[in-house]
Protein backbone atom coordinates (compact mmCIF):
# COMPACT_ATOMS: atom_id res chain seq x y z
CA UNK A 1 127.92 -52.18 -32.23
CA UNK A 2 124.67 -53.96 -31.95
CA UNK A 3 122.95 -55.76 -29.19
CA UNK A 4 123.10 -58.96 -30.31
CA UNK A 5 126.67 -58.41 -31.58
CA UNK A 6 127.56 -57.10 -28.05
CA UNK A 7 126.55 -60.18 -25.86
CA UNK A 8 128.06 -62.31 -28.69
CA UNK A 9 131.45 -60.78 -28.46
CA UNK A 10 131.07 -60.98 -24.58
CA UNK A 11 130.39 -64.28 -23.74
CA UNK A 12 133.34 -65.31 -26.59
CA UNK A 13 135.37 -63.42 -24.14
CA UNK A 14 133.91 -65.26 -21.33
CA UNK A 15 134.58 -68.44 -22.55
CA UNK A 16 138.36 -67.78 -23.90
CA UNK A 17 139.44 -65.40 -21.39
CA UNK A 18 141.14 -63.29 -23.55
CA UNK A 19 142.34 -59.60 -23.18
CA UNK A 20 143.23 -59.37 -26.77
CA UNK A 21 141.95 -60.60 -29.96
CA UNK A 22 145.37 -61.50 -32.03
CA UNK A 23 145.93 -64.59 -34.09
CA UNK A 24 148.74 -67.45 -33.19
CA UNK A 25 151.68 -65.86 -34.94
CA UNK A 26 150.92 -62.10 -33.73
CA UNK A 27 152.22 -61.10 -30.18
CA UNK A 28 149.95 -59.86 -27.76
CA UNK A 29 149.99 -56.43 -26.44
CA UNK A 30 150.32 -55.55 -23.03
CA UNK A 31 146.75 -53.85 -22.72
CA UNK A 32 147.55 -51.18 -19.75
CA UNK A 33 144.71 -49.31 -18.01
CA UNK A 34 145.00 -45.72 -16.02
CA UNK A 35 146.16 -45.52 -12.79
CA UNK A 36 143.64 -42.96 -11.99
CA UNK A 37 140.39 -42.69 -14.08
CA UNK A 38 138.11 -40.15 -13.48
CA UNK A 39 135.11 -40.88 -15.12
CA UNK A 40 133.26 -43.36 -12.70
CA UNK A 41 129.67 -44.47 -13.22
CA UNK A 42 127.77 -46.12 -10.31
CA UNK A 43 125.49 -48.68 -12.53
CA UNK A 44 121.95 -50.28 -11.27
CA UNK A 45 120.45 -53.40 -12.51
CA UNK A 46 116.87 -54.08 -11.65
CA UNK A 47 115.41 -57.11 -11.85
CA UNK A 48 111.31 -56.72 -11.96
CA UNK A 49 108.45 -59.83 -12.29
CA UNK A 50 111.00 -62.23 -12.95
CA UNK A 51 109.04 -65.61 -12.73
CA UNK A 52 112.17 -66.92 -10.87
CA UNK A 53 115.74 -66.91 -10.29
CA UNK A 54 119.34 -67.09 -11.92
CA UNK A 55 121.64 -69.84 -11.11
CA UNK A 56 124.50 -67.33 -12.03
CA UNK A 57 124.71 -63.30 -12.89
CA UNK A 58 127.57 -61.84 -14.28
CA UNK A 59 127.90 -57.92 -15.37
CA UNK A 60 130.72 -57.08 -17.79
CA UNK A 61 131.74 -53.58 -19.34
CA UNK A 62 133.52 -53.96 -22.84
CA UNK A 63 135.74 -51.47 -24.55
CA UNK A 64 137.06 -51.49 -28.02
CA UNK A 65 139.75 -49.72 -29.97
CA UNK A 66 137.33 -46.84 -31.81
CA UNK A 67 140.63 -46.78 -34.59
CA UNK A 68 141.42 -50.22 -35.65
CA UNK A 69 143.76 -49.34 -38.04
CA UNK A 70 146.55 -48.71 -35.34
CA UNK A 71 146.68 -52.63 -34.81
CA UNK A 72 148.47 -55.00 -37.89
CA UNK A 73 146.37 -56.56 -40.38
CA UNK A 74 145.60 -60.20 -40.67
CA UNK A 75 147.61 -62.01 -43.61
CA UNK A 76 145.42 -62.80 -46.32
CA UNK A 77 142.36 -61.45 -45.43
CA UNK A 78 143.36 -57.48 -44.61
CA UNK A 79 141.23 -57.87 -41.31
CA UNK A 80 142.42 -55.68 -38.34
CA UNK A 81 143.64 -57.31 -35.44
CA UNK A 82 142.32 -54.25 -33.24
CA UNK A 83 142.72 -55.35 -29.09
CA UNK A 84 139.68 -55.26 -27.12
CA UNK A 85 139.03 -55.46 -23.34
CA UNK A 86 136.28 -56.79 -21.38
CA UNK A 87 135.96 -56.29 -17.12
CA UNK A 88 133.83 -57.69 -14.67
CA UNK A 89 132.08 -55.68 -12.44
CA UNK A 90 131.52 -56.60 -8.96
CA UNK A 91 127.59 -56.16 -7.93
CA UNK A 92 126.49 -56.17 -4.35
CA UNK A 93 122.59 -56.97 -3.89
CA UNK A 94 120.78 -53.73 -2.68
CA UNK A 95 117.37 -54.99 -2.72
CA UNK A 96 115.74 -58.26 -3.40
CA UNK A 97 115.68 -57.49 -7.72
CA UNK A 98 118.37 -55.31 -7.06
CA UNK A 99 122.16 -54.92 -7.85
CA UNK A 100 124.60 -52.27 -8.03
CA UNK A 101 128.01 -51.83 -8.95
CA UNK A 102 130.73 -49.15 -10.33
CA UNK A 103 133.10 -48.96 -13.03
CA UNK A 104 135.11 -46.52 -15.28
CA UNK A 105 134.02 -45.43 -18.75
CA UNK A 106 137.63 -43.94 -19.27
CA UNK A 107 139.34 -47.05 -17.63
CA UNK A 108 141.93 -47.81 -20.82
CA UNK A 109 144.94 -46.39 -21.13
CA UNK A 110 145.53 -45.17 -24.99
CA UNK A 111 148.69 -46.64 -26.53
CA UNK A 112 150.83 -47.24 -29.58
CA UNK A 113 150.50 -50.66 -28.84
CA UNK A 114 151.64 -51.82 -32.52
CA UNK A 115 154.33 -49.32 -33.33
CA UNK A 116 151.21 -48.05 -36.16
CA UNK A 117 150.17 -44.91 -33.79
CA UNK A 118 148.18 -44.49 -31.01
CA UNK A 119 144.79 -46.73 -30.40
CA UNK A 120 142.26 -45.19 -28.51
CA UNK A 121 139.86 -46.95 -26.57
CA UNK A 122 136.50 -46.14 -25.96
CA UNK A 123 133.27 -48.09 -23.80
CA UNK A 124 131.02 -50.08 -26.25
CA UNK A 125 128.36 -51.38 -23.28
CA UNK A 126 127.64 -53.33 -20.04
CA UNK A 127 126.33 -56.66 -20.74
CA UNK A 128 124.61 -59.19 -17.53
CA UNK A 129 124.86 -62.69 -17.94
CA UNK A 130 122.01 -64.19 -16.40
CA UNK A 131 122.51 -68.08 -16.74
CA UNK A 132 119.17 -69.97 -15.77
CA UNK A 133 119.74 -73.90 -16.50
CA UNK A 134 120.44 -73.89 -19.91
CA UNK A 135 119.47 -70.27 -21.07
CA UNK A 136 121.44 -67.68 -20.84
CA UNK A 137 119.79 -64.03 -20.90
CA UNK A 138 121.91 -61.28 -22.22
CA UNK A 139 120.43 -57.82 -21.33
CA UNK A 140 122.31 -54.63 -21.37
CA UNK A 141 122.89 -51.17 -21.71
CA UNK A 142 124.55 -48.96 -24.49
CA UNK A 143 127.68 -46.09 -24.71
CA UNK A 144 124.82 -43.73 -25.34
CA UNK A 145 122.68 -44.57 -22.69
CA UNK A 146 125.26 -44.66 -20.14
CA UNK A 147 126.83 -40.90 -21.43
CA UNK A 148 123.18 -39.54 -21.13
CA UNK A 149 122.46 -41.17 -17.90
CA UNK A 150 119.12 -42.47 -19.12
CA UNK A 151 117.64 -45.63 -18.03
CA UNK A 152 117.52 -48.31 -20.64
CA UNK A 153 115.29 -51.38 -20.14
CA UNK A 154 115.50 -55.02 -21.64
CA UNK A 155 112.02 -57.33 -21.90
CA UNK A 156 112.59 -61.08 -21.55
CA UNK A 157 109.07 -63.49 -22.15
CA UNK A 158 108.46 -65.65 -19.05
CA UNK A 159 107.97 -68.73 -21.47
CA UNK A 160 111.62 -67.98 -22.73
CA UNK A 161 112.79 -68.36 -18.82
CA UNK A 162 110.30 -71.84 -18.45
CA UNK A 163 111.71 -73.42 -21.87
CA UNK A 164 115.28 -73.19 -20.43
CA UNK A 165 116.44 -76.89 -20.57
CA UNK A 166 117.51 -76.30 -24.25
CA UNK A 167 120.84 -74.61 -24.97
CA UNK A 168 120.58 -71.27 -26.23
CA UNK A 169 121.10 -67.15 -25.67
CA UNK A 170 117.97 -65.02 -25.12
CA UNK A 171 118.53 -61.35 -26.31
CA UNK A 172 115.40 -59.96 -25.01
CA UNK A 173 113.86 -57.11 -26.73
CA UNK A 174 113.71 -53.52 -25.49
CA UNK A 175 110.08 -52.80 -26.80
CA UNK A 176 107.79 -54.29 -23.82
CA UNK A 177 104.37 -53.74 -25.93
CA UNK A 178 105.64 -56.86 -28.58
CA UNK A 179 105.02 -58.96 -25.58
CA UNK A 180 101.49 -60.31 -24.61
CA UNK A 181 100.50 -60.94 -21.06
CA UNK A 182 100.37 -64.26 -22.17
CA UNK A 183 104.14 -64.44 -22.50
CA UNK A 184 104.25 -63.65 -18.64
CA UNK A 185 107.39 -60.91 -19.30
CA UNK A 186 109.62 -59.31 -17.26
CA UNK A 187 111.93 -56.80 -17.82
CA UNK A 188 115.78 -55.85 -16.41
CA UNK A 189 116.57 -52.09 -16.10
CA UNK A 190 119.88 -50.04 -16.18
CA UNK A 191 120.70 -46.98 -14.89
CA UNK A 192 124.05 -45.70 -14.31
CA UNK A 193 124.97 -42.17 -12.71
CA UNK A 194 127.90 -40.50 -12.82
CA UNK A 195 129.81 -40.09 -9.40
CA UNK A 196 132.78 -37.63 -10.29
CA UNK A 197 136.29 -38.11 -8.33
C-alpha cells in the first residue's frame, strides 16, 4: 500500500468511523481482536524545526485483511468487500517535539468472518494526523520499517505549513535533499522498538 494511499484510507476512516468497509445490504462482521497480543512496539514521533505548532495530532495504526478473497464480493462489480481496522494510539509528550506511544502489530484476531475461510490480518502502517488550520499533514511509517526497527523520516516544506488557510492534505516527501533551504523544511521521524511480553 502506498503512502499517499495510506493517509487517504485513514482519514476516510476518520471521518466515517467505520470498523469495516461493507456496502448497505452486506452485514457487518464483528471484527474481534486478541485478548493477549504479544508483539508490542513502543513507537516515537519526533517532531524537529517545525516553524510552529499543530492545532490537533492524531496517530493511527491500520491493518488490513492480507487475503481479501475470504470476504463476499460486491454485486456487479466483483470487488472484495475485505474488513479493515484502524486504532488510535494514545501518545504522551516526552519532550517538547516529542511523543511516544505503544501498540500491537499482531493486535487482530484472524477469523472466518464470512463463512469463505479464514481472513488474516496483517499491519499496513502508522499514520499522524497533524491538523494545522486548514492543512492537514499526513506523515508516517511503513510494515517494513516498523518489522526492521529502522527509523523512517517524513520532510514537510515550511511554506506548505504558512499556506495553510486553504483546504488540503500535505503528504510530505521522505527525500529531505528535494527541499531547498528556501522552503524552510522540517521533518517528523519514527522509530518504533519492539518491547516483548
Amino acid at each position: 500500500m502506498t503512502k499517499p494511499f495510506l493517509a487517504a484510507s485513514l482519514a476516510l476512516a476518520i471521518l466515517t468511523s467505520t470498523t469495516a468497509c461493507g456496502s448497505s445490504n452486506m452485514t457487518t462482521p464483528d471484527i474481534k481482536t486478541k485478548a493477549h497480543p504479544t508483539k508490542r512496539y513502543e513507537l516515537t514521533v519526533t517532531i524537529k524545526d517545525a516553524p510552529g505548532g499543530f492545532d490537533s495530532m492524531q496517530t493511527m495504526v491500520q491493518y488490513d485483511v492480507s487475503n481479501p478473497f475470504c470476504a463476499p464480493t460486491r454485486p456487479g462489480s466483483g470487488a472484495t468487500n475485505a474488513p479493515d481496522k484502524t486504532v488510535t494510539i494514545p501518545m504522551t509528550k516526552t519532550g517538547e517535539n516529542t511523543y511516544t506511544g505503544e501498540f500491537y502489530a499482531d493486535l487482530m484476531e484472524d477469523g472466518d468472518y464470512y463463512g469463505k475461510g479464514v481472513c488474516h490480518w496483517q499491519l499496513t502502517g502508522v499514520t499522524t494526523y497533524l491538523q494545522h488550520k486548514n492543512l492537514m499533514m499526513t506523515p508516517g511509517m511503513s510494515p517494513k520499517s516498523i518489522e526492521a526497527q529502522k527509523p523512517e523520516t517524513w520532510y514537510f516544506s515550511g511554506l506548505s505549513y504558512a499556506q495553510a488557510d486553504t483546504e488540503r492534505v500535505d503528504v510530505g516527501i521522505t527525500d529531505g535533499s528535494k527541499l531547498l533551504p528556501s522552503d524552510h523544511p522540517f521533518s517528523v521521524t519514527y522509530t518504533a522498538k519492539e518491547r516483548f511480553q
